[in-house]
Protein backbone atom coordinates (compact mmCIF):
# COMPACT_ATOMS: atom_id res chain seq x y z
CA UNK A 1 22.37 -4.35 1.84
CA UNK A 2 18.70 -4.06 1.31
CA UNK A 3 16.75 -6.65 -0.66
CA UNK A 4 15.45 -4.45 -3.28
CA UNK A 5 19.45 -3.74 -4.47
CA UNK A 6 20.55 -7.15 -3.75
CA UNK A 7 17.16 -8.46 -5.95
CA UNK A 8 18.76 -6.05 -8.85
CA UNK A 9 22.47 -6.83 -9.08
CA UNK A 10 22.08 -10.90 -8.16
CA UNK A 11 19.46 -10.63 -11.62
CA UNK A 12 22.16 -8.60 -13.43
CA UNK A 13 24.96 -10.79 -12.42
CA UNK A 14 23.02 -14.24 -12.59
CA UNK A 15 19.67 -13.85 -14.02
CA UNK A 16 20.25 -12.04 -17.07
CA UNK A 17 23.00 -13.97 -18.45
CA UNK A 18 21.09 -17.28 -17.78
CA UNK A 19 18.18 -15.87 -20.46
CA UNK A 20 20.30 -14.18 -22.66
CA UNK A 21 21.92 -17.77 -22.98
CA UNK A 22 19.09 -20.03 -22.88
CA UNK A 23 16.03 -18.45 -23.45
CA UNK A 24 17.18 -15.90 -26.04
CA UNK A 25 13.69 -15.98 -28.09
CA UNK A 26 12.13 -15.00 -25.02
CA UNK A 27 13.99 -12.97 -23.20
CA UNK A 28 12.62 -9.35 -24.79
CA UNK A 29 8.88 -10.18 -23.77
CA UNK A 30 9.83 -11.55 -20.10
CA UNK A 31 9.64 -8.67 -17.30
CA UNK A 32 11.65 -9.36 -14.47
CA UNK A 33 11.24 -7.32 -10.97
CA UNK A 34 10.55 -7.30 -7.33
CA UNK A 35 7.18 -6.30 -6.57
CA UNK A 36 5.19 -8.26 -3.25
CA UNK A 37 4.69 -8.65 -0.53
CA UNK A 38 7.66 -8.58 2.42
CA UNK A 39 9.53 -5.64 3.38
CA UNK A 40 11.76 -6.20 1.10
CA UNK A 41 9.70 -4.86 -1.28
CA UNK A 42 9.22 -1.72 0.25
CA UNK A 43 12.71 -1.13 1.03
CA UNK A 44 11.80 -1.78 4.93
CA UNK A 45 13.56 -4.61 5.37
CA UNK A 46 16.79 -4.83 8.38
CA UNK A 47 18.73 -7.36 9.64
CA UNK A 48 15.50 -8.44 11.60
CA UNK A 49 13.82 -9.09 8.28
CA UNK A 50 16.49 -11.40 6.90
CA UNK A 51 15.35 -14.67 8.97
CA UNK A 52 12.73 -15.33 6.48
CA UNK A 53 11.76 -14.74 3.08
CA UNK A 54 14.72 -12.70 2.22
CA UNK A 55 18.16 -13.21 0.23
CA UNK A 56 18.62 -13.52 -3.35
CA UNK A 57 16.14 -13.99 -5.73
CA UNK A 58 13.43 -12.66 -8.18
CA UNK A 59 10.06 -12.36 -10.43
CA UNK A 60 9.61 -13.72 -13.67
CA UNK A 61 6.39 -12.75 -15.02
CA UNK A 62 5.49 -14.19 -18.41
CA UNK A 63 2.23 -13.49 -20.84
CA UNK A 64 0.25 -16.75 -20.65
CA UNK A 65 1.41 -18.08 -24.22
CA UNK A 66 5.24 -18.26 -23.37
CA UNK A 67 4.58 -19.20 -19.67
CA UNK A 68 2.79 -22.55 -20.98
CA UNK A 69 5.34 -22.90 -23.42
CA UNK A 70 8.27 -22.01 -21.57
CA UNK A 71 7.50 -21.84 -17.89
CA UNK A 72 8.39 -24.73 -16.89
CA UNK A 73 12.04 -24.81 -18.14
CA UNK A 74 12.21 -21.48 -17.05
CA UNK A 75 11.66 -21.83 -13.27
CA UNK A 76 14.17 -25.07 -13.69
CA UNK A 77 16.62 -22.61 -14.89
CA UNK A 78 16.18 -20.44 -11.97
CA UNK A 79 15.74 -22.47 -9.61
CA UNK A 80 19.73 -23.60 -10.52
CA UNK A 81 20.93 -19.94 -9.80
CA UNK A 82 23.28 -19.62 -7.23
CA UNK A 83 21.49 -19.63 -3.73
CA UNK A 84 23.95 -17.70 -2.06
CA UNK A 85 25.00 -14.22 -3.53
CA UNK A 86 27.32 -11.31 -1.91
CA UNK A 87 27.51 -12.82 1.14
CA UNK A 88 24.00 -13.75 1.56
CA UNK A 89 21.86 -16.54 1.38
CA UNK A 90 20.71 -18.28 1.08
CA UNK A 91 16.74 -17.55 0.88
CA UNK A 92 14.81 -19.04 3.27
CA UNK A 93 11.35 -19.54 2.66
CA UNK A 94 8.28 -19.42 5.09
CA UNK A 95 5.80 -21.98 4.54
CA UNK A 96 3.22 -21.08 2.09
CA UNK A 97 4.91 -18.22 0.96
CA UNK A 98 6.62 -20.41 -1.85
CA UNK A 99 5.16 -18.73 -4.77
CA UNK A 100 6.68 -15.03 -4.17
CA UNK A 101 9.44 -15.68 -6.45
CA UNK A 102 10.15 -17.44 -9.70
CA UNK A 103 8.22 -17.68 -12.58
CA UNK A 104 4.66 -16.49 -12.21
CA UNK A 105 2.48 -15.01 -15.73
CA UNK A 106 1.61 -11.38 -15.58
CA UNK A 107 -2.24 -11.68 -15.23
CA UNK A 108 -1.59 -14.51 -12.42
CA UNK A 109 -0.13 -11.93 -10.34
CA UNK A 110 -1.97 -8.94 -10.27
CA UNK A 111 -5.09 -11.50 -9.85
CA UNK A 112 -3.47 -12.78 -7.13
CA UNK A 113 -4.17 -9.50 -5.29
CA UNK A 114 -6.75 -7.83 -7.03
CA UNK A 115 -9.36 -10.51 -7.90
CA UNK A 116 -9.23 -9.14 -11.37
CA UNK A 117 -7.73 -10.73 -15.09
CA UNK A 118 -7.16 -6.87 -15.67
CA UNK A 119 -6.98 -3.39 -14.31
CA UNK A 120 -10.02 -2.35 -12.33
CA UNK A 121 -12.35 -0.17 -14.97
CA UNK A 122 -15.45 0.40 -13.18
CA UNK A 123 -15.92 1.89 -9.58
CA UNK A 124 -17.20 -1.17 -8.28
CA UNK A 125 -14.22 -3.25 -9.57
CA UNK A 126 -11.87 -0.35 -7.89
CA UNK A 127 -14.01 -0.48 -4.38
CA UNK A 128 -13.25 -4.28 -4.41
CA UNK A 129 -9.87 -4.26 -4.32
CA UNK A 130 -8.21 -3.75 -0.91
CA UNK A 131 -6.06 -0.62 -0.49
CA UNK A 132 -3.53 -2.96 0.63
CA UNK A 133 -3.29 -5.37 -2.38
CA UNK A 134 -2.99 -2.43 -4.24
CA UNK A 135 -0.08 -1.08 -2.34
CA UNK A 136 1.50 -4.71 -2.90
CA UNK A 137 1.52 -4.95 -6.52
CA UNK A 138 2.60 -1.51 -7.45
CA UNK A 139 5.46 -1.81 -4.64
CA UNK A 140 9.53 -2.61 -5.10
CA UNK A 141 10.89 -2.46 -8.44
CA UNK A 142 10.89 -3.77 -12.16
CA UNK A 143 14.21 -4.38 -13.18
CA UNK A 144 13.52 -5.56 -16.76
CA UNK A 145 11.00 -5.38 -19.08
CA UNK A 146 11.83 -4.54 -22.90
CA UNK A 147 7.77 -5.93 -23.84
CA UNK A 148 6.26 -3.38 -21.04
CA UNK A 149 3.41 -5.68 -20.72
CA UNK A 150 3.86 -5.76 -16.98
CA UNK A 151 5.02 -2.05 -16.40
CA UNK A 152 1.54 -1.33 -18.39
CA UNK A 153 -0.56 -2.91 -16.09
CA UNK A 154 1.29 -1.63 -13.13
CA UNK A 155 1.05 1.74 -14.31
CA UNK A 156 -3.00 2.01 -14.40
CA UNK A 157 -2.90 1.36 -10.84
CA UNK A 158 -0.30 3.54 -9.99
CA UNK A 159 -2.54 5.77 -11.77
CA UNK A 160 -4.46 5.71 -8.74
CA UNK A 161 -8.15 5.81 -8.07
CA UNK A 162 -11.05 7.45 -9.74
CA UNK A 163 -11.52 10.67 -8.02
CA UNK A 164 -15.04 9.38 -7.37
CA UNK A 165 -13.70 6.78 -5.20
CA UNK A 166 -11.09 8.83 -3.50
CA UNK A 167 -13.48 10.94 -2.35
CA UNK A 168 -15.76 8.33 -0.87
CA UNK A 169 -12.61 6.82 0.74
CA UNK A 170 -11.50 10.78 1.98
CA UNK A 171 -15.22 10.66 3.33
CA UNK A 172 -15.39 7.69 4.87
CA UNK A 173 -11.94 8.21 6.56
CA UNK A 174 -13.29 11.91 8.12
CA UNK A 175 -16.20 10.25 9.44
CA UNK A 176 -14.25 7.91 11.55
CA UNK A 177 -11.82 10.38 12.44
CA UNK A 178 -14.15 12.37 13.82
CA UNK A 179 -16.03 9.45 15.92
CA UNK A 180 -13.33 8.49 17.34
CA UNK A 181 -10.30 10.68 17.76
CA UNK A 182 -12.55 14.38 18.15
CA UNK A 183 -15.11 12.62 20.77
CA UNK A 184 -15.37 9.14 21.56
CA UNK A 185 -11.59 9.20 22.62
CA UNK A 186 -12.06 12.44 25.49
CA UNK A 187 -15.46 10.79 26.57
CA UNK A 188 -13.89 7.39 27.02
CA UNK A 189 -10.81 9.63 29.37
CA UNK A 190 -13.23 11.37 31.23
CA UNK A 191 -15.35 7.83 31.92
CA UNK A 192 -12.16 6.52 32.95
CA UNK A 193 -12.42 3.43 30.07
CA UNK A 194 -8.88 2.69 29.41
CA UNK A 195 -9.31 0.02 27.22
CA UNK A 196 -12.15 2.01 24.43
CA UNK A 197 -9.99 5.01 24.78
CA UNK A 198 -7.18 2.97 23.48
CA UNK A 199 -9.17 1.66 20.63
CA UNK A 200 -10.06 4.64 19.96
CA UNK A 201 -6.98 6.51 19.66
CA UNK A 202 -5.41 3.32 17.52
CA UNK A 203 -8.37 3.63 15.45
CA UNK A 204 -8.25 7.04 14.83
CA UNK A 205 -4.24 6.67 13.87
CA UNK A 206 -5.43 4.60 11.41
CA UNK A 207 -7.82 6.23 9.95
CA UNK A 208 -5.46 9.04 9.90
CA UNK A 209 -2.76 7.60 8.39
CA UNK A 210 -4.63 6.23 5.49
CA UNK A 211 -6.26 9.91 4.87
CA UNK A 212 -2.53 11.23 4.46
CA UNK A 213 -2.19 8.27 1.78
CA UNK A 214 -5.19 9.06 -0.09
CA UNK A 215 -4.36 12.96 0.30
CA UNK A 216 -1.15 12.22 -1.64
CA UNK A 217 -3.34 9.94 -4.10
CA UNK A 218 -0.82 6.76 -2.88
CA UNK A 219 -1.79 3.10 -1.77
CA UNK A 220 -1.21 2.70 2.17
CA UNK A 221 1.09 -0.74 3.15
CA UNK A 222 -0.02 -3.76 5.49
CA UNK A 223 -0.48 -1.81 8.89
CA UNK A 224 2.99 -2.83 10.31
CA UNK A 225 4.68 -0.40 7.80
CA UNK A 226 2.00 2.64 7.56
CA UNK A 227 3.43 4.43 9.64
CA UNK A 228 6.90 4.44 8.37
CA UNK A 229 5.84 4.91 4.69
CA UNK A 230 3.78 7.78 5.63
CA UNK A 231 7.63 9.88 6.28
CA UNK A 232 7.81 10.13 2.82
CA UNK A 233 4.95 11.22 1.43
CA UNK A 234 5.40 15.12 0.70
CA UNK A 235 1.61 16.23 1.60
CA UNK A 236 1.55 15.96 5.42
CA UNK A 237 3.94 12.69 5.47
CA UNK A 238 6.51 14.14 8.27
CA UNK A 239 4.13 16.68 10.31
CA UNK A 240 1.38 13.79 10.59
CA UNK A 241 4.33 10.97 11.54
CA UNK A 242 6.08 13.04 14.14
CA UNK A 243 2.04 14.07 15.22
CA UNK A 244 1.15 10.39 15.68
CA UNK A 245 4.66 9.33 17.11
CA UNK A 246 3.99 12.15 20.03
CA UNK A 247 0.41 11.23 20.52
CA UNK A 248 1.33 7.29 20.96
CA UNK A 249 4.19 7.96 23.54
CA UNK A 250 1.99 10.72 25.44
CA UNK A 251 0.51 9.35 28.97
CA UNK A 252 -1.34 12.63 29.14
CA UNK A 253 -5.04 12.67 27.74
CA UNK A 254 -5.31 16.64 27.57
CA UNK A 255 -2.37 16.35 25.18
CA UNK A 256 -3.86 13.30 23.41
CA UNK A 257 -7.06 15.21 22.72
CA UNK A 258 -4.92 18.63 22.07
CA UNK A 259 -2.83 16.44 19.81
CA UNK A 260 -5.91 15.05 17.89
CA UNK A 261 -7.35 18.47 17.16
CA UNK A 262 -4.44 19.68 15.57
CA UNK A 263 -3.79 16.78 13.23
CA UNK A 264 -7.52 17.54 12.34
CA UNK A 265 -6.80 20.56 11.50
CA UNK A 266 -4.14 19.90 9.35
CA UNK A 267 -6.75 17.12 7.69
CA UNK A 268 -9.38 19.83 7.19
CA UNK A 269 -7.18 22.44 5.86
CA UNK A 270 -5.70 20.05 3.28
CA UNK A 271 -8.86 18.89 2.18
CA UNK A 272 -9.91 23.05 1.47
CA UNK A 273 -6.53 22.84 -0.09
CA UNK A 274 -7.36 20.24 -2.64
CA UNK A 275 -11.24 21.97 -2.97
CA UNK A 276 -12.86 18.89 -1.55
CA UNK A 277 -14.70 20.42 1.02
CA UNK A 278 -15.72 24.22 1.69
CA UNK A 279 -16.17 23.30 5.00
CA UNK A 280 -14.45 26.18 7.86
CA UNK A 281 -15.23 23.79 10.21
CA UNK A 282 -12.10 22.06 12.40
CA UNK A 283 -14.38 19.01 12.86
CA UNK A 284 -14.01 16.25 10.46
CA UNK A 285 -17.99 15.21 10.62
CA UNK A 286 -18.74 18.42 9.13
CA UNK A 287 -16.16 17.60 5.85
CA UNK A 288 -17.38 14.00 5.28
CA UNK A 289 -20.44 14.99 3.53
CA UNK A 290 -19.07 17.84 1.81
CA UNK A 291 -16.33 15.75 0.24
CA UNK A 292 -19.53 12.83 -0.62
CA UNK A 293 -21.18 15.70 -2.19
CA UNK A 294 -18.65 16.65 -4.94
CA UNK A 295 -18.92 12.85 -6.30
CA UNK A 296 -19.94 12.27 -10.07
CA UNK A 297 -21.21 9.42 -9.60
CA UNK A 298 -25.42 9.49 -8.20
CA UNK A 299 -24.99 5.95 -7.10
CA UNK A 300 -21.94 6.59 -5.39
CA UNK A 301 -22.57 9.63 -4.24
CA UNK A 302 -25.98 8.60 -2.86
CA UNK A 303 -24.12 5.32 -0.92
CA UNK A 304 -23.10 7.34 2.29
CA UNK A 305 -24.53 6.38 5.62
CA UNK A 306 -23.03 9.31 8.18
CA UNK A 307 -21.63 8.08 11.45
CA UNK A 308 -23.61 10.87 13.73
CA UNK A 309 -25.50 8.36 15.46
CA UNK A 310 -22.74 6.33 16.41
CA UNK A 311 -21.72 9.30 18.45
């Protein structure tokens, strides 16, 4: 059973009568969901996951007006649900992780993760917010919400970035890429520096893996589950994942650095692809300021400090 399921049928066979029967006025403008942090959330979660913060159990998110009014009563009434459901349960909670569940407003919780009492509207609002909060609040699912207030919110973030700002995250990404997977990582083999051609190669993976997310215009996870969610995105998801698995497990550095160019080239092809660079080259330096050049934005555009001297 994975938590997102069990989330959904232990609200439809617990949560939905309890406000149908006791908070009937209500019960059209509250959304109810699982969206958050936990691998739950993502659908990652395995028996491993299950000795903490996971089991039966729910959001409530409420527009400020009715959670003042209501609130209150509302997370009494939930907080008298059955702890145990289908077998599990029940939920154990990790200190200071307390407020995951329950009864939470709407503008609470996205500003619990984006800094913001609103979707991001400006570019410097969007550069704020970390990739990763972003992944976390447009996560899991939203079982119920007849209002929409919360789906609306959600759905200007899923509506991803500005392209200005993807393309000064795409940038950025090729930069590092290139610094450390297409030469700081052979250098640091052929110096015989085992522990900054290690770094290097992590970084690099990293950098990577978040390219492939912004590639496929999608918010990259909390590092532990990048790259797992990477499988299933359709541009590059699987090549780049079984790529990276075989570069990780490889003791040989002339397949490392083989390895590397090739996932390169798959970068650098798919950012021709997507006409954000008209770059031939196979060398990610040579795209970063090619895909800078195509922003909008002066300021933005202007904002780019190139990595060749960190060579």
């Amino acid at each position: 059973m994975q938590g997102l399921q069990l989330a959904e049928d232990y609200f439809a066979s617990c949560g939905l009568p309890m406000l149908r029967a006791s908070f009937a006025g209500i019960v059209d403008r509250i959304a109810v969901g699982l969206v958050g942090p936990g691998s739950d959330c993502y659908g990652f979660d395995d028996e491993l996951s299950r000795d903490h913060d996971w089991g039966p159990g729910f959001c409530l998110w409420l527009q400020d007006e009715d959670c003042d009014r209501h609130g209150e009563d509302l997370q009494d009434a939930y907080d008298r649900l059955p702890s145990t459901f289908s077998g599990f349960g029940p939920r154990r909670v990790s200190p200071g992780e307390e407020g995951r569940l329950g009864v939470m407003t709407i503008a609470g919780f996205y500003g619990r993760y984006t800094g913001l009492e609103r979707p991001p509207k400006t570019l410097r609002e969007w550069l704020m917010v970390p990739e990763q909060a972003l992944s976390v609040c447009t996560n899991g699912h939203v079982f119920h919400d007849p209002a929409g207030c919360f789906s609306d919110w959600r759905r200007e973030l899923l509506a991803y970035y500005p392209e200005d700002i993807r393309r000064k995250k795409i940038a950025s990404r090729c930069m590092t890429m290139a610094q450390t997977g297409q030469y700081n990582l052979a250098r640091s083999l052929k110096r015989d520096e085992p522990f900054a051609a290690r770094y290097a190669e992590q970084q690099f993976c990293y950098e990577l893996m978040h390219a492939v997310f912004l590639l496929n215009r999608r918010y990259p996870p909390f590092y532990k589950w990048l790259h797992r969610a990477m499988f299933t995105l359709p541009v590059l998801g699987r090549t780049v994942h079984r790529q990276v698995t075989t570069l990780l497990h490889s003791d040989d550095g002339k397949e490392k650095v083989a390895l590397i160019e090739q996932l390169c080239g798959s970068i650098a092809q798919e950012l021709r692809r997507q006409g954000l660079s008209d770059s031939s080259s196979t060398f990610l330096l040579d795209h970063g300021p090619r895909v800078q050049s195509g922003i909008v934005d002066a300021e933005l555009r202007h904002h780019f400090k190139p990595l060749n001297s960190c060579l």
